[in-house]
PDB file of N, CA and C in Angstrom:
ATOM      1  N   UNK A   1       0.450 -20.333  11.491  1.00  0.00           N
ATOM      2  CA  UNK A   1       1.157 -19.332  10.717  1.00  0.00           C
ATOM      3  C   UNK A   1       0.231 -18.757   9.655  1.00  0.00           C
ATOM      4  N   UNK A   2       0.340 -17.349   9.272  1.00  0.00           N
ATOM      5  CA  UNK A   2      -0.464 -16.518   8.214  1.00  0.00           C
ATOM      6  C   UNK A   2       0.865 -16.439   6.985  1.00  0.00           C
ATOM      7  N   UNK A   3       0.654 -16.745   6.034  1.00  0.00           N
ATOM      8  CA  UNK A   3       1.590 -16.472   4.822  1.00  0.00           C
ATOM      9  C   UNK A   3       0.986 -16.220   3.957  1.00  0.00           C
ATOM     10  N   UNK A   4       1.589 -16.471   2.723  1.00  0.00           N
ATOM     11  CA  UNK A   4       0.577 -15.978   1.619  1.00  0.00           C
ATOM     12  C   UNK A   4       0.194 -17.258   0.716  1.00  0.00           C
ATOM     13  N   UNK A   5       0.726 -18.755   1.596  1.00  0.00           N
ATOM     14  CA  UNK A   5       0.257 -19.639   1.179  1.00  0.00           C
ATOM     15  C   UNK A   5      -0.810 -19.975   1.804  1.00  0.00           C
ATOM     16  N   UNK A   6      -1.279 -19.593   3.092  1.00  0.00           N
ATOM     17  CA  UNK A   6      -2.488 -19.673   3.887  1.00  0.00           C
ATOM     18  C   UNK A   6      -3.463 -19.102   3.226  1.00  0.00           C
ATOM     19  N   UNK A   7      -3.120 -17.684   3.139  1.00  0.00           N
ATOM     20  CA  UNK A   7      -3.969 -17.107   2.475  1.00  0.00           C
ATOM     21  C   UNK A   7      -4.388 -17.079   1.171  1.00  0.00           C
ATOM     22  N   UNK A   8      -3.904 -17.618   0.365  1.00  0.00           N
ATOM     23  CA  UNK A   8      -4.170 -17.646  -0.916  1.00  0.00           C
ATOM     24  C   UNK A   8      -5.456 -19.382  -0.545  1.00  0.00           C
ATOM     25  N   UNK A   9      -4.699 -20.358   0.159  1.00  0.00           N
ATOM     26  CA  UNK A   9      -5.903 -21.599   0.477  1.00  0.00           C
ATOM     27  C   UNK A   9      -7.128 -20.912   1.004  1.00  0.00           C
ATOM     28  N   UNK A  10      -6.889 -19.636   2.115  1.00  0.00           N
ATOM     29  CA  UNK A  10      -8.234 -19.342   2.814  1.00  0.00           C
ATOM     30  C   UNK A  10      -9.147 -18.986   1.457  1.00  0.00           C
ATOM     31  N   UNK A  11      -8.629 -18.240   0.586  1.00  0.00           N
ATOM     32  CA  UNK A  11      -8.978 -17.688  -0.148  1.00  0.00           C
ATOM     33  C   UNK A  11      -9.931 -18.347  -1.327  1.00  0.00           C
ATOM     34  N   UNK A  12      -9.448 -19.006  -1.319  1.00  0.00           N
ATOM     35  CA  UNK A  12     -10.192 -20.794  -2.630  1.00  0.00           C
ATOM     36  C   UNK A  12     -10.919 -21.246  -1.585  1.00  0.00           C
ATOM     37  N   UNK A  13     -10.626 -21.930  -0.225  1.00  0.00           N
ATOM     38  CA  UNK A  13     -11.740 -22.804   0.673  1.00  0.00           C
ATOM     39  C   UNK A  13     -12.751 -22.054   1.537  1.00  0.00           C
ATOM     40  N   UNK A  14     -12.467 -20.680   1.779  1.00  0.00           N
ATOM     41  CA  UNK A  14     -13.174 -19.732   2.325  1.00  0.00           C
ATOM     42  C   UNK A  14     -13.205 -20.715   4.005  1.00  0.00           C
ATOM     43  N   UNK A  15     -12.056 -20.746   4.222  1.00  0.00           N
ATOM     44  CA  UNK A  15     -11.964 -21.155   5.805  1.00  0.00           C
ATOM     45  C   UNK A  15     -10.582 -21.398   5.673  1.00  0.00           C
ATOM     46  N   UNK A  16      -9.527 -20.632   7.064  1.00  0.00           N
ATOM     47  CA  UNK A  16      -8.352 -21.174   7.313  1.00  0.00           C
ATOM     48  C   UNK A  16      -7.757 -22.610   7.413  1.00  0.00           C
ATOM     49  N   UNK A  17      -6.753 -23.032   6.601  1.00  0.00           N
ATOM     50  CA  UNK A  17      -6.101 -24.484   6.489  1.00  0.00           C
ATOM     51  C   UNK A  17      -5.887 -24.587   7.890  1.00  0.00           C
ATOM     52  N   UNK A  18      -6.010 -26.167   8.770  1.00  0.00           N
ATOM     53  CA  UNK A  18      -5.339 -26.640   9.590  1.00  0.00           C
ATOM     54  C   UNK A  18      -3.761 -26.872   8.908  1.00  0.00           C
ATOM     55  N   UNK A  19      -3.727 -27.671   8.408  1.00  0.00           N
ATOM     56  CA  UNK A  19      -2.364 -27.857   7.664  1.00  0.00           C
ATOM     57  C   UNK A  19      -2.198 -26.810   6.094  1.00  0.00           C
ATOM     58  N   UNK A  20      -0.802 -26.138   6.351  1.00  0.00           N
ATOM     59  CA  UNK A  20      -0.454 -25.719   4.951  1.00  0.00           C
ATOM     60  C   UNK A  20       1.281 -26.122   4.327  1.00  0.00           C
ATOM     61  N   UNK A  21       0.874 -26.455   2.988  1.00  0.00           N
ATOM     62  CA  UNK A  21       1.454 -26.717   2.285  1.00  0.00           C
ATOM     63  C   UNK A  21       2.782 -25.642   1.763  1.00  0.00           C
ATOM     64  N   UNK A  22       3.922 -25.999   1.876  1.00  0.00           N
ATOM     65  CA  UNK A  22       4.980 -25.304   0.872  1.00  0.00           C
ATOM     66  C   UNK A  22       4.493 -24.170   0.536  1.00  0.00           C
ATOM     67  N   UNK A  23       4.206 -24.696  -0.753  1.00  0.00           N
ATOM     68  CA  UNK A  23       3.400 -23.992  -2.141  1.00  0.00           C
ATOM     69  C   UNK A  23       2.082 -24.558  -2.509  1.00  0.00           C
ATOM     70  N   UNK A  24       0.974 -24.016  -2.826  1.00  0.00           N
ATOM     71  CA  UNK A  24      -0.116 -24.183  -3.815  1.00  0.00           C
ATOM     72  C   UNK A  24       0.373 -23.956  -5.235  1.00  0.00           C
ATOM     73  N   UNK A  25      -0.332 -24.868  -5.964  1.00  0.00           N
ATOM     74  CA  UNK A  25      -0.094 -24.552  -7.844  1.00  0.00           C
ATOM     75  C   UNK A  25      -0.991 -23.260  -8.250  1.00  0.00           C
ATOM     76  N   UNK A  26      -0.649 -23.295  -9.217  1.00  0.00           N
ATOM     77  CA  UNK A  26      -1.333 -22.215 -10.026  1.00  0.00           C
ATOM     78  C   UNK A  26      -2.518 -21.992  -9.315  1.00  0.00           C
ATOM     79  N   UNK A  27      -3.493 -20.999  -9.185  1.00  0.00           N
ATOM     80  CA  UNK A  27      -4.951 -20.638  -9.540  1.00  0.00           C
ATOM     81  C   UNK A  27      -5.479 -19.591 -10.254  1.00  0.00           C
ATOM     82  N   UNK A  28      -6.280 -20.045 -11.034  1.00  0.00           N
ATOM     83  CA  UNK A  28      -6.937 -18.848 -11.603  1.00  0.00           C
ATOM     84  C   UNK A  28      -8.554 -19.083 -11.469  1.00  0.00           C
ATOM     85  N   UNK A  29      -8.824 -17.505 -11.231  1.00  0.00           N
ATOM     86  CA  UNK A  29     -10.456 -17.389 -10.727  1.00  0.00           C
ATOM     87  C   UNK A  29     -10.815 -16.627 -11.704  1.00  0.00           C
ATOM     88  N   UNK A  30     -11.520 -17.279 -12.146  1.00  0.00           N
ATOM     89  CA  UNK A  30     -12.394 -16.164 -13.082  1.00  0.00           C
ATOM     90  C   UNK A  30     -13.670 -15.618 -13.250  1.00  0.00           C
ATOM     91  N   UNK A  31     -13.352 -15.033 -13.949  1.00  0.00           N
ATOM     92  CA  UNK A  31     -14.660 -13.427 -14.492  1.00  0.00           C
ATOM     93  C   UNK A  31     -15.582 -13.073 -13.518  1.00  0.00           C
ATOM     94  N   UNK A  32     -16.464 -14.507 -14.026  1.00  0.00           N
ATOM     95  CA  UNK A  32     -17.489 -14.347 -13.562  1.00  0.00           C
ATOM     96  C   UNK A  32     -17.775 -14.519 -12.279  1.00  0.00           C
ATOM     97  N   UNK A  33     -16.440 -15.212 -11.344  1.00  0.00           N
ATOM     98  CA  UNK A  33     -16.394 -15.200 -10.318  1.00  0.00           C
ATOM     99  C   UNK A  33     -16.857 -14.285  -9.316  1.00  0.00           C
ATOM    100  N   UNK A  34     -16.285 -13.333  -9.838  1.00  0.00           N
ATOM    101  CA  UNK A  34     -15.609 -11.532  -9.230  1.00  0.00           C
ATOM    102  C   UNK A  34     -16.918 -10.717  -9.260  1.00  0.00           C
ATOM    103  N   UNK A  35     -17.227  -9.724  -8.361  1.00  0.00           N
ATOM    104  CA  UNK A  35     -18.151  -8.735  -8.785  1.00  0.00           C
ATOM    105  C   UNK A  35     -17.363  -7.742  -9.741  1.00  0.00           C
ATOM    106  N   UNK A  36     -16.284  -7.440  -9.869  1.00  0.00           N
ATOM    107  CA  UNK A  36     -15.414  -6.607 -10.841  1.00  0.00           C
ATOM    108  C   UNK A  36     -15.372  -7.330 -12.738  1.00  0.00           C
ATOM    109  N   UNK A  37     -15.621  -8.806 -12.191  1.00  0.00           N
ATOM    110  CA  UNK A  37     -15.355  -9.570 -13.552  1.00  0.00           C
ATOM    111  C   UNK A  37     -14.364  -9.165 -14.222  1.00  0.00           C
ATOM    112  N   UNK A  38     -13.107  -9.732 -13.477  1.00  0.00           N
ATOM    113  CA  UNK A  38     -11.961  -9.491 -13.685  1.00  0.00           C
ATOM    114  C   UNK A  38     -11.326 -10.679 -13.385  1.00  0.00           C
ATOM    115  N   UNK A  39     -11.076 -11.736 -14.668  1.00  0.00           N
ATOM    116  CA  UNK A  39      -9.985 -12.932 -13.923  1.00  0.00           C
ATOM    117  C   UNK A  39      -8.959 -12.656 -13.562  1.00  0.00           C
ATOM    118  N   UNK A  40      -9.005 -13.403 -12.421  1.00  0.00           N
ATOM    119  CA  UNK A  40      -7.241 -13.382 -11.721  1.00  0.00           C
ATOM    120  C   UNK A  40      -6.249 -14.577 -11.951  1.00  0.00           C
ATOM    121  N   UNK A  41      -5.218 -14.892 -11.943  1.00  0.00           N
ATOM    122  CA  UNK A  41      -4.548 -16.070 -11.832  1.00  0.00           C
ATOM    123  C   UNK A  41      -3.296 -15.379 -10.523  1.00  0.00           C
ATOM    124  N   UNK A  42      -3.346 -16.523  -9.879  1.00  0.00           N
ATOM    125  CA  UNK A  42      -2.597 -16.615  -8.790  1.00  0.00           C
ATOM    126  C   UNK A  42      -1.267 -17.491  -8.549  1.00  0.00           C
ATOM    127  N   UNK A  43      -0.266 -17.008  -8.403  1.00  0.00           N
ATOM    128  CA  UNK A  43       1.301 -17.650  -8.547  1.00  0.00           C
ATOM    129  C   UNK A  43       1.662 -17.421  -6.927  1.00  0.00           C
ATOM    130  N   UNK A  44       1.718 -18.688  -6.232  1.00  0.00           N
ATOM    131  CA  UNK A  44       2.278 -18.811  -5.462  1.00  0.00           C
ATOM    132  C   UNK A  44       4.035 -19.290  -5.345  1.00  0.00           C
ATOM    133  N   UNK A  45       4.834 -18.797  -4.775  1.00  0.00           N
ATOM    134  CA  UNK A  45       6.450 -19.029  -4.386  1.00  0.00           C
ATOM    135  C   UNK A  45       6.816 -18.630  -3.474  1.00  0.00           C
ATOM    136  N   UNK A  46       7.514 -19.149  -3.270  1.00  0.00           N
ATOM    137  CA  UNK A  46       8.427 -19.433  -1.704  1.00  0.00           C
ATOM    138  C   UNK A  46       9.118 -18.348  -1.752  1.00  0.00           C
ATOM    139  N   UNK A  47       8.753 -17.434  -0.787  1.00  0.00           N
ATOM    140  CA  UNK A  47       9.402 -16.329  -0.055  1.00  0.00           C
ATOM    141  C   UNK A  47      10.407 -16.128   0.405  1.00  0.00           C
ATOM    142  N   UNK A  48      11.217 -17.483   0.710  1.00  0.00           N
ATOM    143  CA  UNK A  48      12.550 -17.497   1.548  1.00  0.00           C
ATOM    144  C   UNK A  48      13.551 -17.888  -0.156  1.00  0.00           C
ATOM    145  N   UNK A  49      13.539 -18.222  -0.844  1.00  0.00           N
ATOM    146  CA  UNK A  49      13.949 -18.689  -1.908  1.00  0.00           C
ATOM    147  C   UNK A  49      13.946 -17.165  -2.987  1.00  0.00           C
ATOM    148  N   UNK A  50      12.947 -16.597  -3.110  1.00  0.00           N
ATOM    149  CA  UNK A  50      12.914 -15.758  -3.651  1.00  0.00           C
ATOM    150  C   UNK A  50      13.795 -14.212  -2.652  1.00  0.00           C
ATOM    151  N   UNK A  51      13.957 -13.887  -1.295  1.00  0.00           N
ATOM    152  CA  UNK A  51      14.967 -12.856  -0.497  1.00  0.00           C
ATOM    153  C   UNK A  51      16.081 -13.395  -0.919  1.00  0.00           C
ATOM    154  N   UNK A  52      16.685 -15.126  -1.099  1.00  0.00           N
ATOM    155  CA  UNK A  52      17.918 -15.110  -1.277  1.00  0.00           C
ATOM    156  C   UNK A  52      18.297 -14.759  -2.022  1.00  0.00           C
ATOM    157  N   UNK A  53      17.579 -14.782  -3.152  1.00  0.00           N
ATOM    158  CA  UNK A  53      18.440 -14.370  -4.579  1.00  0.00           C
ATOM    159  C   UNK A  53      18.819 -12.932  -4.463  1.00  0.00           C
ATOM    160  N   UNK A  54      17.643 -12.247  -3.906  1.00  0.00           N
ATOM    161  CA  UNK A  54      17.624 -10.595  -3.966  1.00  0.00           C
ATOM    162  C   UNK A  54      18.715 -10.260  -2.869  1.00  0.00           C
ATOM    163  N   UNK A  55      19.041 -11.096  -1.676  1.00  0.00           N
ATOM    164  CA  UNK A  55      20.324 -10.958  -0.471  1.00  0.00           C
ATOM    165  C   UNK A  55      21.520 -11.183  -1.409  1.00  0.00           C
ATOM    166  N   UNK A  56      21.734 -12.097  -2.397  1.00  0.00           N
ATOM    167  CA  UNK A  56      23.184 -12.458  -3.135  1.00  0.00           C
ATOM    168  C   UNK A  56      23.396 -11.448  -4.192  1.00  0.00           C
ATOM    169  N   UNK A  57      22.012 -11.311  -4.872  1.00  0.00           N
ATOM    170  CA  UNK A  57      22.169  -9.732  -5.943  1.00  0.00           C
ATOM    171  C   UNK A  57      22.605  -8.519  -4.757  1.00  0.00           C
ATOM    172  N   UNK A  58      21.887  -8.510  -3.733  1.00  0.00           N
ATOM    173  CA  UNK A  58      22.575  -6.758  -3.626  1.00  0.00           C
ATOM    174  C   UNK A  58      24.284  -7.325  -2.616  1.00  0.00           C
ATOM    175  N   UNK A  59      24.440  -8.449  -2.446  1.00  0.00           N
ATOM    176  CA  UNK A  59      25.664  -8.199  -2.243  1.00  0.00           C
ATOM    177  C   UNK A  59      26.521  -8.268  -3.164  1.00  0.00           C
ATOM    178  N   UNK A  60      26.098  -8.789  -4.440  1.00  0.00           N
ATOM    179  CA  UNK A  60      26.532  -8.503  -5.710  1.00  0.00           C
ATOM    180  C   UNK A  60      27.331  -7.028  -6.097  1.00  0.00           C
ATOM    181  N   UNK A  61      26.285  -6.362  -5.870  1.00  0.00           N
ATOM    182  CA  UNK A  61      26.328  -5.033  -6.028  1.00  0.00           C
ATOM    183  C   UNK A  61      27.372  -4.323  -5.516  1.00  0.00           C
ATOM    184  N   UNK A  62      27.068  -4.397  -4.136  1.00  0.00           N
ATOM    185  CA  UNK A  62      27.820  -3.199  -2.894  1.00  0.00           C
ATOM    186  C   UNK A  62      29.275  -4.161  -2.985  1.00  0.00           C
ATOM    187  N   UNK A  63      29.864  -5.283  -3.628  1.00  0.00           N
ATOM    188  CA  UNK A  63      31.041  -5.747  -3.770  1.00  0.00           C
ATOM    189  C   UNK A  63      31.297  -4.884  -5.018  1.00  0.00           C
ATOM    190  N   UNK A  64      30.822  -4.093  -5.751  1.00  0.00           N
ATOM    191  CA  UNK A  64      31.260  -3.681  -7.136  1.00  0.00           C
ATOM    192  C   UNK A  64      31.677  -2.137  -6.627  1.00  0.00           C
TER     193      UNK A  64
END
């Protein structure tokens, strides 16, 4: 599977996970990392957890 928890690991190990995890914690890459020298910090969350809320808000809604 490609998600954005894969990709965020490819991304730190610079090679695709055999096994991936849930979630990864925090990352942040910095400055000097980057040719832009621009730190990033990276927030990984669960995708299916985060549509439900937004599926119960808009039926929230269209019940009003």
């Amino acid at each position: 599977k490609v998600g954005k928890t894969s990709l965020i690991m490819s991304l730190v190990s610079e090679e695709f996970p055999a096994v991936v995890p849930y979630k990864v914690e925090e990352i942040t890459i910095p400055a000097d990392v980057t040719p832009e020298r621009v730190p990033t910090h990276i927030v990984d969350y669960s995708g299916q957890r985060y549509m439900h809320r937004v599926r119960r808000q808009q039926q929230e809604v269209s019940r009003e």
